[in-house]
Protein backbone atom coordinates (compact mmCIF):
# COMPACT_ATOMS: atom_id res chain seq x y z
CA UNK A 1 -13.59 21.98 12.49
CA UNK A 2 -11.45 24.62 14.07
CA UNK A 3 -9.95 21.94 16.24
CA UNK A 4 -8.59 19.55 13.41
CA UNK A 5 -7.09 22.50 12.12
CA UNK A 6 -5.37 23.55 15.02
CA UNK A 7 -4.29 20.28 15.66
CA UNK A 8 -3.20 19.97 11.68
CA UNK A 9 -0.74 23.09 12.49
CA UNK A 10 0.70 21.45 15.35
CA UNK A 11 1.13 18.64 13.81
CA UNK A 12 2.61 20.45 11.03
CA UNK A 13 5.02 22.37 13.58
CA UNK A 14 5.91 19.52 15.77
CA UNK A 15 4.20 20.19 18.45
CA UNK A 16 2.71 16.77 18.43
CA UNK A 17 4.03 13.76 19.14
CA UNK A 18 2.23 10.55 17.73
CA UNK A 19 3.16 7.22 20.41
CA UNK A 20 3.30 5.23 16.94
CA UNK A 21 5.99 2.22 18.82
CA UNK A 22 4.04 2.35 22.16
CA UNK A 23 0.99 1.18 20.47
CA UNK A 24 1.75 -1.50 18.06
CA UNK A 25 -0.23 -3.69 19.12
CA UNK A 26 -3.31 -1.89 18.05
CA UNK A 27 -1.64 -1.79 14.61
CA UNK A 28 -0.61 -5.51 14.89
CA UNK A 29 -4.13 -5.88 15.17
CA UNK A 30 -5.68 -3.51 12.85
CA UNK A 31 -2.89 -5.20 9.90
CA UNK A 32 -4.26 -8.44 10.64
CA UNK A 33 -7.91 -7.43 10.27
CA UNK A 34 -6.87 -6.21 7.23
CA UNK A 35 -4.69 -9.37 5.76
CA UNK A 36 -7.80 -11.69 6.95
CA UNK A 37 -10.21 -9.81 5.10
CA UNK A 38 -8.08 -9.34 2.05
CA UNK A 39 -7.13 -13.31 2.44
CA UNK A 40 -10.52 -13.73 2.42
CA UNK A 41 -11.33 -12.08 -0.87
CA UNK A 42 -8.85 -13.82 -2.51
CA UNK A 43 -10.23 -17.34 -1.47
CA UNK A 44 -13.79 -16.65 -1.41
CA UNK A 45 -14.46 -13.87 -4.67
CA UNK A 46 -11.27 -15.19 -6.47
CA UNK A 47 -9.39 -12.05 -8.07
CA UNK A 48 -11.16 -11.36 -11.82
CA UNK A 49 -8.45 -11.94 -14.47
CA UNK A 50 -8.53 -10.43 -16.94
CA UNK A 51 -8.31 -11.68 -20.84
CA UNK A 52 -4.24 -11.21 -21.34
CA UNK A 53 -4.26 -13.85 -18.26
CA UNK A 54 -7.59 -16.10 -19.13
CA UNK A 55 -7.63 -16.12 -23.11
CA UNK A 56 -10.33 -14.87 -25.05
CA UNK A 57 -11.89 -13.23 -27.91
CA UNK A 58 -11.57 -8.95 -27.94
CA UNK A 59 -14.32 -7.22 -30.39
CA UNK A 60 -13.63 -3.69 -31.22
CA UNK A 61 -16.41 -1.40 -32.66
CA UNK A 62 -18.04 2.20 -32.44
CA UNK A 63 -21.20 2.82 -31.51
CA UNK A 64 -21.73 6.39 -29.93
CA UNK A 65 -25.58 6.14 -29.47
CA UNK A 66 -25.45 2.95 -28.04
CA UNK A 67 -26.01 1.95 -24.25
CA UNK A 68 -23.64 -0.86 -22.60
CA UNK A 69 -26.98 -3.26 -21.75
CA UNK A 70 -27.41 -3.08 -25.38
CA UNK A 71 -23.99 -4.16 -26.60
CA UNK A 72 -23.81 -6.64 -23.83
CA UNK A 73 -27.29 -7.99 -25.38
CA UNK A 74 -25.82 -7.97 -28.61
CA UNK A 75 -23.46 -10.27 -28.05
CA UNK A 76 -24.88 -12.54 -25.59
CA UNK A 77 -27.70 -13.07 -28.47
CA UNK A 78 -24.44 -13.96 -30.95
CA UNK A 79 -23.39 -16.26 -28.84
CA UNK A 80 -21.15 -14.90 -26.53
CA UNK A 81 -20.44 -15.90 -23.36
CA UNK A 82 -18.89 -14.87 -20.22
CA UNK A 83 -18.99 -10.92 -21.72
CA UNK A 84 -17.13 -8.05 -20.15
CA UNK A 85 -18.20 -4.55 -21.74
CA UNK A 86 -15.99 -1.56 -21.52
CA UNK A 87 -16.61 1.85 -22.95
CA UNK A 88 -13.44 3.30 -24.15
CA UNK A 89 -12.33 6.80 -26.03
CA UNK A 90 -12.35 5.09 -29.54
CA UNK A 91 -15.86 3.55 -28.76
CA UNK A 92 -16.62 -0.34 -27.34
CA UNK A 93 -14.60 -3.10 -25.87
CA UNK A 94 -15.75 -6.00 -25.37
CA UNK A 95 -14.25 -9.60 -24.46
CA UNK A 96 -15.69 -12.97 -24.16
CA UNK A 97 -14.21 -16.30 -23.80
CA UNK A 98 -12.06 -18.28 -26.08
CA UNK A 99 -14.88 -19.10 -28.95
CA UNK A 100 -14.23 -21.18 -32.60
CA UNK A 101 -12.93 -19.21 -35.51
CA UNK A 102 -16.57 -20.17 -37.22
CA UNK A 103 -18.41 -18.53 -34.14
CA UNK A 104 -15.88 -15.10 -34.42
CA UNK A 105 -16.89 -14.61 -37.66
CA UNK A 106 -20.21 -14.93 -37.35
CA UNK A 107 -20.19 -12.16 -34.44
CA UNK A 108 -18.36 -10.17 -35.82
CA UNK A 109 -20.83 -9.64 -38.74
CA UNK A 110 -23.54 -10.28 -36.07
CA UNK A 111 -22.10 -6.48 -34.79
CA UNK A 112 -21.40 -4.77 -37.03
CA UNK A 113 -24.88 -5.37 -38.94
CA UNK A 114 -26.36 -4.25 -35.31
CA UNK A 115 -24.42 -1.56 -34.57
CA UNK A 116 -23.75 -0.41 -38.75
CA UNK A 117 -20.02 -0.20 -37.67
CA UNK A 118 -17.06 -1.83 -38.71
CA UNK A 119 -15.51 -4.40 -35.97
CA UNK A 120 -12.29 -5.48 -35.53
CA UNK A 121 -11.10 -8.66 -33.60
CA UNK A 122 -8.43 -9.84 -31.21
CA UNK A 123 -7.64 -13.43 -29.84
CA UNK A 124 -5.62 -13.62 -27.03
CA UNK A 125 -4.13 -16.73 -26.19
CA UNK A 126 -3.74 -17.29 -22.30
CA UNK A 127 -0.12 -18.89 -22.38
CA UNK A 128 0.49 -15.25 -22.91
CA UNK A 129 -0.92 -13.95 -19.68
CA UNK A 130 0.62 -16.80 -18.09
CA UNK A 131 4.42 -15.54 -19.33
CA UNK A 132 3.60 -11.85 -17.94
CA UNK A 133 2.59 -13.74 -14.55
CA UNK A 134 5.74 -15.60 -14.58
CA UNK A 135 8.19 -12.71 -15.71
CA UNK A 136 6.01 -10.58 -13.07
CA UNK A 137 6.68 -13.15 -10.46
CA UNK A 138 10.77 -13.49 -11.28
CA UNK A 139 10.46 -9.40 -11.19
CA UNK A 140 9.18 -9.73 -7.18
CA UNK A 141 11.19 -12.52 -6.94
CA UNK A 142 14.30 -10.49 -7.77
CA UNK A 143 13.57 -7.11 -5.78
CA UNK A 144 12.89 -8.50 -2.58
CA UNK A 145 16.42 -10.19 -3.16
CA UNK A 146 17.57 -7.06 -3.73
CA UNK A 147 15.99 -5.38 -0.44
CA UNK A 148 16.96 -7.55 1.84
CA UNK A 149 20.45 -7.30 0.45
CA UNK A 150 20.61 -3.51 -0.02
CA UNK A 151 18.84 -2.94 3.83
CA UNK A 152 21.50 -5.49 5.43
CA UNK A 153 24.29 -4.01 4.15
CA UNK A 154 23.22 -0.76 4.57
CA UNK A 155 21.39 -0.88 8.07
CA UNK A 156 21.09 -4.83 9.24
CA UNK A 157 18.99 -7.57 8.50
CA UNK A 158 16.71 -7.21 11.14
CA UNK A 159 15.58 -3.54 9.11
CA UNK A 160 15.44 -6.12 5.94
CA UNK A 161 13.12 -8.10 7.66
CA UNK A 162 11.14 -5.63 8.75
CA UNK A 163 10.74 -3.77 5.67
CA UNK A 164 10.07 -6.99 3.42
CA UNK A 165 6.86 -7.78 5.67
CA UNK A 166 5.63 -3.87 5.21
CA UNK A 167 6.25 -4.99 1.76
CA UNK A 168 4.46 -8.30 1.70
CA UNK A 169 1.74 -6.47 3.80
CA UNK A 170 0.90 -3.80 1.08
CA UNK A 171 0.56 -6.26 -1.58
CA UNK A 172 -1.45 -8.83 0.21
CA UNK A 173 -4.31 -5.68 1.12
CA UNK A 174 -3.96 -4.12 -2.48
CA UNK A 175 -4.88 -7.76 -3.92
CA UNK A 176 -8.13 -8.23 -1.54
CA UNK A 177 -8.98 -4.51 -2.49
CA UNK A 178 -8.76 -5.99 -5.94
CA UNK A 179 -10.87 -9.31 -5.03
CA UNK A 180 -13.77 -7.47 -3.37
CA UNK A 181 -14.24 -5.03 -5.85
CA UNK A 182 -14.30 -7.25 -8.69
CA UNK A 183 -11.83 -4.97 -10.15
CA UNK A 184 -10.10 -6.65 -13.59
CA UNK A 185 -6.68 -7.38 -13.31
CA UNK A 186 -4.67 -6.81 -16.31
CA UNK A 187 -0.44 -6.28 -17.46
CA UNK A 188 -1.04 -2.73 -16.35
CA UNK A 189 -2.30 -3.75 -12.87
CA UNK A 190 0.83 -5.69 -12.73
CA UNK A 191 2.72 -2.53 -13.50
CA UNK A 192 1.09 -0.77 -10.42
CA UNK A 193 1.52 -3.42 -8.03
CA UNK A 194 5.32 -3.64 -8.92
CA UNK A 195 5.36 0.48 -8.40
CA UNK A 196 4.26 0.65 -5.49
CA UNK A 197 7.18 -1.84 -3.90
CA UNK A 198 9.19 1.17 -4.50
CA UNK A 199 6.85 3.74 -3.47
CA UNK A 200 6.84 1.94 -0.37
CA UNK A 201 10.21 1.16 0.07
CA UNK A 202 11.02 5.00 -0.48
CA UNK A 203 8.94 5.85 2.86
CA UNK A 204 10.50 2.74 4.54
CA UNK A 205 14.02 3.56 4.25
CA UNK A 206 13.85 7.38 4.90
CA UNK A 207 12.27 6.58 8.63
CA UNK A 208 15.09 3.74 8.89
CA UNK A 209 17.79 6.07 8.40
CA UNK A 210 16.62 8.50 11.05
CA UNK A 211 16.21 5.40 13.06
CA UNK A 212 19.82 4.77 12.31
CA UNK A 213 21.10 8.01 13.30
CA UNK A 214 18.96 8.22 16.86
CA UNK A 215 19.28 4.77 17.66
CA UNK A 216 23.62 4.54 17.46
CA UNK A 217 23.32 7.09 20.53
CA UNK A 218 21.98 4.66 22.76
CA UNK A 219 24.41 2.72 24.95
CA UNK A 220 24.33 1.25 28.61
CA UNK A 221 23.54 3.90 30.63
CA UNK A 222 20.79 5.43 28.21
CA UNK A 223 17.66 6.96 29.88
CA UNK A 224 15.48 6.02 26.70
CA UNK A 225 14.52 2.49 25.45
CA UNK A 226 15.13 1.81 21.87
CA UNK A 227 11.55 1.87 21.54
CA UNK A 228 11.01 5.51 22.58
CA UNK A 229 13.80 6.25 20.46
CA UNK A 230 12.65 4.91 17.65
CA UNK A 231 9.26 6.84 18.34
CA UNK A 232 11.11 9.93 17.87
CA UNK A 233 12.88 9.48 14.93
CA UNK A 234 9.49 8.41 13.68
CA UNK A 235 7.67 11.53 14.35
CA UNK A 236 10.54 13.56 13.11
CA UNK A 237 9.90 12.01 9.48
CA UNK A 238 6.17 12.02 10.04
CA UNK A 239 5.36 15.26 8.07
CA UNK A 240 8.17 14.36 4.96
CA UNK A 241 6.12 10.81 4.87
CA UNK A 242 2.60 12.37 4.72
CA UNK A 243 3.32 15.28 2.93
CA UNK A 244 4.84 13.00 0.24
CA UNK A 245 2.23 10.68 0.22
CA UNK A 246 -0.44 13.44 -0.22
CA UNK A 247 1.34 14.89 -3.19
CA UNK A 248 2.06 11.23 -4.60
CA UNK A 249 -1.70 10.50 -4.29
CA UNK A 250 -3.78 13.59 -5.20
CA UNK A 251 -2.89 13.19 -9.03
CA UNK A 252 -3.34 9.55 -8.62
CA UNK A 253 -6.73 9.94 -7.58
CA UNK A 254 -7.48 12.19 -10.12
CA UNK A 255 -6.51 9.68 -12.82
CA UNK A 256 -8.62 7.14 -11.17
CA UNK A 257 -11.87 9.83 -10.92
CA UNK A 258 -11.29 11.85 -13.82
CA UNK A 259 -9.89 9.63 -15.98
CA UNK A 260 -12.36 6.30 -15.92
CA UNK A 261 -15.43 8.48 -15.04
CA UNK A 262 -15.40 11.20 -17.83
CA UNK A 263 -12.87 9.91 -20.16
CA UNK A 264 -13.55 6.30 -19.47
CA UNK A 265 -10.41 5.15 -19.88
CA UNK A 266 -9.92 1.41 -18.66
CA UNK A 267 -5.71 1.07 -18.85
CA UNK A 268 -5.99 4.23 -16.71
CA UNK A 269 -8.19 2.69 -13.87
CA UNK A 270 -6.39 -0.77 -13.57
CA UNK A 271 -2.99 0.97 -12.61
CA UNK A 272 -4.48 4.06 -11.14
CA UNK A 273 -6.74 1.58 -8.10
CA UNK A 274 -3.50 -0.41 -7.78
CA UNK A 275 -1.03 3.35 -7.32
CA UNK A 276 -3.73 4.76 -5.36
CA UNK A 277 -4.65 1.40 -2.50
CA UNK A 278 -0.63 0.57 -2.52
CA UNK A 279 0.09 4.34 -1.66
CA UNK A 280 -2.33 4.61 1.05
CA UNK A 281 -1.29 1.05 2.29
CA UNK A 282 2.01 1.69 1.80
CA UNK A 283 2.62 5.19 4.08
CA UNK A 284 0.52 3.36 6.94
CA UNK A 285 2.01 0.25 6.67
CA UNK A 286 5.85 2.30 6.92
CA UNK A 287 4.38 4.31 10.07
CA UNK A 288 2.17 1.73 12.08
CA UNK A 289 3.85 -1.58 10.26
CA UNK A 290 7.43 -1.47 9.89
CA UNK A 291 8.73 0.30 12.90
CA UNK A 292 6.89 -1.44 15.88
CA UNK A 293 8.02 -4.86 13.69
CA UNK A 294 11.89 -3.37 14.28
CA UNK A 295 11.56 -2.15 17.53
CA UNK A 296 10.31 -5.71 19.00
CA UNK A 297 12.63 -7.30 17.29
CA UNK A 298 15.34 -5.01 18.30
CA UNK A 299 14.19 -4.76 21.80
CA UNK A 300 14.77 -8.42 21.97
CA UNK A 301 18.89 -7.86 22.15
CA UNK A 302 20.13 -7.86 25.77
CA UNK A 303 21.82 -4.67 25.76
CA UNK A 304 18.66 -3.15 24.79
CA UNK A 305 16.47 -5.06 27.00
CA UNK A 306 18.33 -4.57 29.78
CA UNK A 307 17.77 -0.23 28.90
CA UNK A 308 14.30 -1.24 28.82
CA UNK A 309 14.38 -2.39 32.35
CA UNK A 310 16.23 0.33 33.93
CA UNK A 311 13.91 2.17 32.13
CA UNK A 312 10.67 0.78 33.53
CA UNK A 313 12.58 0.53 37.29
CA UNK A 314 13.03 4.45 36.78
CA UNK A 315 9.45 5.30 35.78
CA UNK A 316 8.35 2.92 38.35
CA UNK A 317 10.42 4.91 41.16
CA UNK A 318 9.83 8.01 40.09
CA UNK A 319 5.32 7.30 39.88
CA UNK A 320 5.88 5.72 43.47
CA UNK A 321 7.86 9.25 44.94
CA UNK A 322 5.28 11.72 42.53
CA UNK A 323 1.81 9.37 44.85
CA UNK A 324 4.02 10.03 48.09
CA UNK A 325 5.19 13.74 47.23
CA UNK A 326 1.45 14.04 45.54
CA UNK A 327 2.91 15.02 42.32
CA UNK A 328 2.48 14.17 38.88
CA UNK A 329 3.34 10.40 38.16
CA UNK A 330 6.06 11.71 35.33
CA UNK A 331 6.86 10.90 31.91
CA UNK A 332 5.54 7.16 31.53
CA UNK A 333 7.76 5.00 29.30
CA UNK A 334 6.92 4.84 25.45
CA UNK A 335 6.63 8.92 25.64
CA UNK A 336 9.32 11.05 24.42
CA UNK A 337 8.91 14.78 25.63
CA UNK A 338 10.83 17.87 23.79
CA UNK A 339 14.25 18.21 24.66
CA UNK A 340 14.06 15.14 26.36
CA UNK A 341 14.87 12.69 23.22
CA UNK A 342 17.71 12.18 21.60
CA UNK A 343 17.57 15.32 19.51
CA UNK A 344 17.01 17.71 23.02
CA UNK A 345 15.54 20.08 20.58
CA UNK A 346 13.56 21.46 23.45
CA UNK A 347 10.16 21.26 21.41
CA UNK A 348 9.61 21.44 18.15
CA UNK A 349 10.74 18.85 16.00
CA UNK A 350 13.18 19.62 12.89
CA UNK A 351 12.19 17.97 9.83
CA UNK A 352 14.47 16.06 7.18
C-alpha cells in the first residue's frame, strides 16, 4: 500500500515517465480485445431497446407495498407480454408490447382492481423511436464532419484521423457494455453516448496540442524520434487528463449508485452507465489509443523515418561501446529521460 502511494506522488510530481508510444502494440491489442468482445455482444445478445425505439404499451400506477415479482405477475396474468418492470419515485413502470386498445383497457382495470390504485396509460408508437435514431444518427453524422474538419485545419488530417478512430473506439466498447449487460437503451442513453464524443474529444485535443508544440522542434538532425517525442508531450498532459477524468467521473458514478439504487431512478441510470463507460473508455482510449495511432502514422513520413534511423544507429553504437567499455547500454530508444526531451526540464515535468 505504501508503495502505490509513493508511486501515486511521483506520478503526481513527474517523476515518472509512462512509455505510452513505445508500447502500442500492447494497446493495439488490448483495444481489439475489447472491440471483439463488444462486437460480439452486439451480434450475439442484440442491444435491448427500449419502448421509445420498439413500440409498446407504458402502465403507470402506485403501489408502495408491492414487490416487482408481483406486479410483473400481475400483468403477465392480464395478458401482457414481453413485460419490463421498473420501480420509479412516483411508484411502478411497467411496459409491454404493442397490445389492442380492447386488451389496454382491460389491464388497465385488471391493475388497478389488484393493486386498488389508479393507472394511467401510454402507447408509444415505434416510428417515433425510429425518428430519434435517425436525428441521433444525422447528429454523429454531422460531428465527426465537424472533427475531422476542425483537427485538419487546426493540426492536420492525420490528428483527424487519429482522433475519429479514438472516437469510433469509445462508442463501439460503450455499446457492447450496453449489449452484455442487458442494459435498456432509451432517448436518454442516446444523450450520453452523444456526450461523451465531446468528453472525449476534450482529452484528445489537449494531448494533440502539446504534441503540436514538441513535435514542430524536430528537424533533420534531431536526437529524438517523433515517437519519443510524442511520449513526452504525452506524459506532460498525463496528470491534467486523469485528474480531469477523476473529477468528471466521481459524480457520475454517484448518479449511477446513488441514484438507481436508493432513489431508483431509471432516466438517471440509462445516461449515467453511458457518461460513466464512455469516460473511462474515453481517457484510455486518448492515452493508449490515439497517440500510438498518430505516431505510426506520422513515423511513416521520410523525414521522420529517416530520425528514426539515426536514432536506432545511435543507440545501437552507443549499447555496442557501453558491452566493450562494460558500461551501461544507455538510454534505449522509445525512453525520454529528464532534461533530455524536448522540454530539457532536467526532471520534473511541468504540467499544462
Amino acid at each position: 500500500m505504501a508503495g502505490l502511494r509513493s508511486f501515486g506522488s511521483r506520478l503526481y510530481r513527474g517523476e515518472v515517465e509512462v512509455d505510452f508510444v513505445g508500447r502500442r502494440r500492447l494497446w493495439y491489442r488490448l483495444s481489439a480485445l475489447l472491440l471483439v468482445l463488444s462486437l460480439a455482444g452486439v451480434v450475439s445478445q442484440e442491444i435491448n431497446l427500449g419502448i421509445e425505439f420498439r413500440g409498446g404499451s407504458v402502465f403507470t400506477f402506485r403501489a408502495p407495498s408491492a414487490s416487482i415479482e408481483e406486479v410483473r405477475a400481475a400483468v403477465t396474468d392480464a395478458g401482457g407480454r414481453q413485460v419490463i418492470v421498473q420501480s420509479t419515485t412516483s411508484g411502478w413502470r411497467v411496459a409491454t408490447e404493442n397490445l389492442p386498445a380492447a386488451e389496454i383497457t382491460r389491464m388497465q382495470h385488471s391493475l388497478a382492481e389488484r393493486f386498488e390504485s389508479e393507472v394511467s396509460v401510454r402507447v408509444i408508437g415505434g416510428t417515433w423511436g425510429g425518428e430519434v435514431s435517425r436525428k441521433a444518427l444525422i447528429g454523429l453524422g454531422v460531428f465527426m464532419l465537424a472533427i475531422v474538419l476542425y483537427l485538419t485545419v487546426a493540426f492536420e488530417w492525420k490528428m483527424a484521423l487519429a482522433a475519429v478512430v479514438a472516437l469510433v473506439h469509445d462508442l463501439v466498447i460503450t455499446a457492447g457494455v450496453y449489449a452484455w449487460s442487458n442494459f435498456e437503451v432509451t432517448p436518454a442513453t442516446v444523450l450520453g453516448f452523444l456526450t461523451i464524443l465531446g468528453y472525449s474529444l476534450y482529452d484528445v485535443v489537449v494531448v494533440f496540442d502539446m504534441i503540436k508544440e514538441v513535435t514542430a522542434r524536430l528537424g533533420p538532425t534531431s536526437k529524438i524520434t517523433y515517437s519519443m517525442a510524442a511520449n513526452d508531450a504525452l506524459n506532460h498532459t498525463l496528470i491534467r487528463s486523469l485528474n480531469t477524468s477523476l473529477v468528471a467521473i466521481l459524480p457520475v458514478a454517484a448518479i449511477l449508485l446513488i441514484g438507481t439504487t436508493l432513489l431508483g431512478a431509471g432516466t438517471l441510470k440509462d445516461l449515467s452507465l453511458a457518461l460513466l463507460v464512455g469516460m473511462i473508455v474515453g481517457t484510455y482510449s486518448s492515452l493508449c489509443v490515439a497517440t500510438p495511432i498518430l505516431a505510426t502514422l506520422k513515423e511513416r513520413e521520410p523525414g521522420y523515418r529517416e530520425i528514426a534511423r539515426r536514432a536506432a544507429r545511435r543507440n545501437a553504437r552507443r549499447a555496442q561501446g557501453g558491452r566493450r567499455g562494460g558500461g551501461g547500454a544507455g538510454t534505449p530508444a522509445g525512453t525520454v529521460r529528464g532534461g533530455s526531451g524536448p522540454f530539457g526540464n532536467g526532471g520534473g515535468r511541468g504540467r499544462r
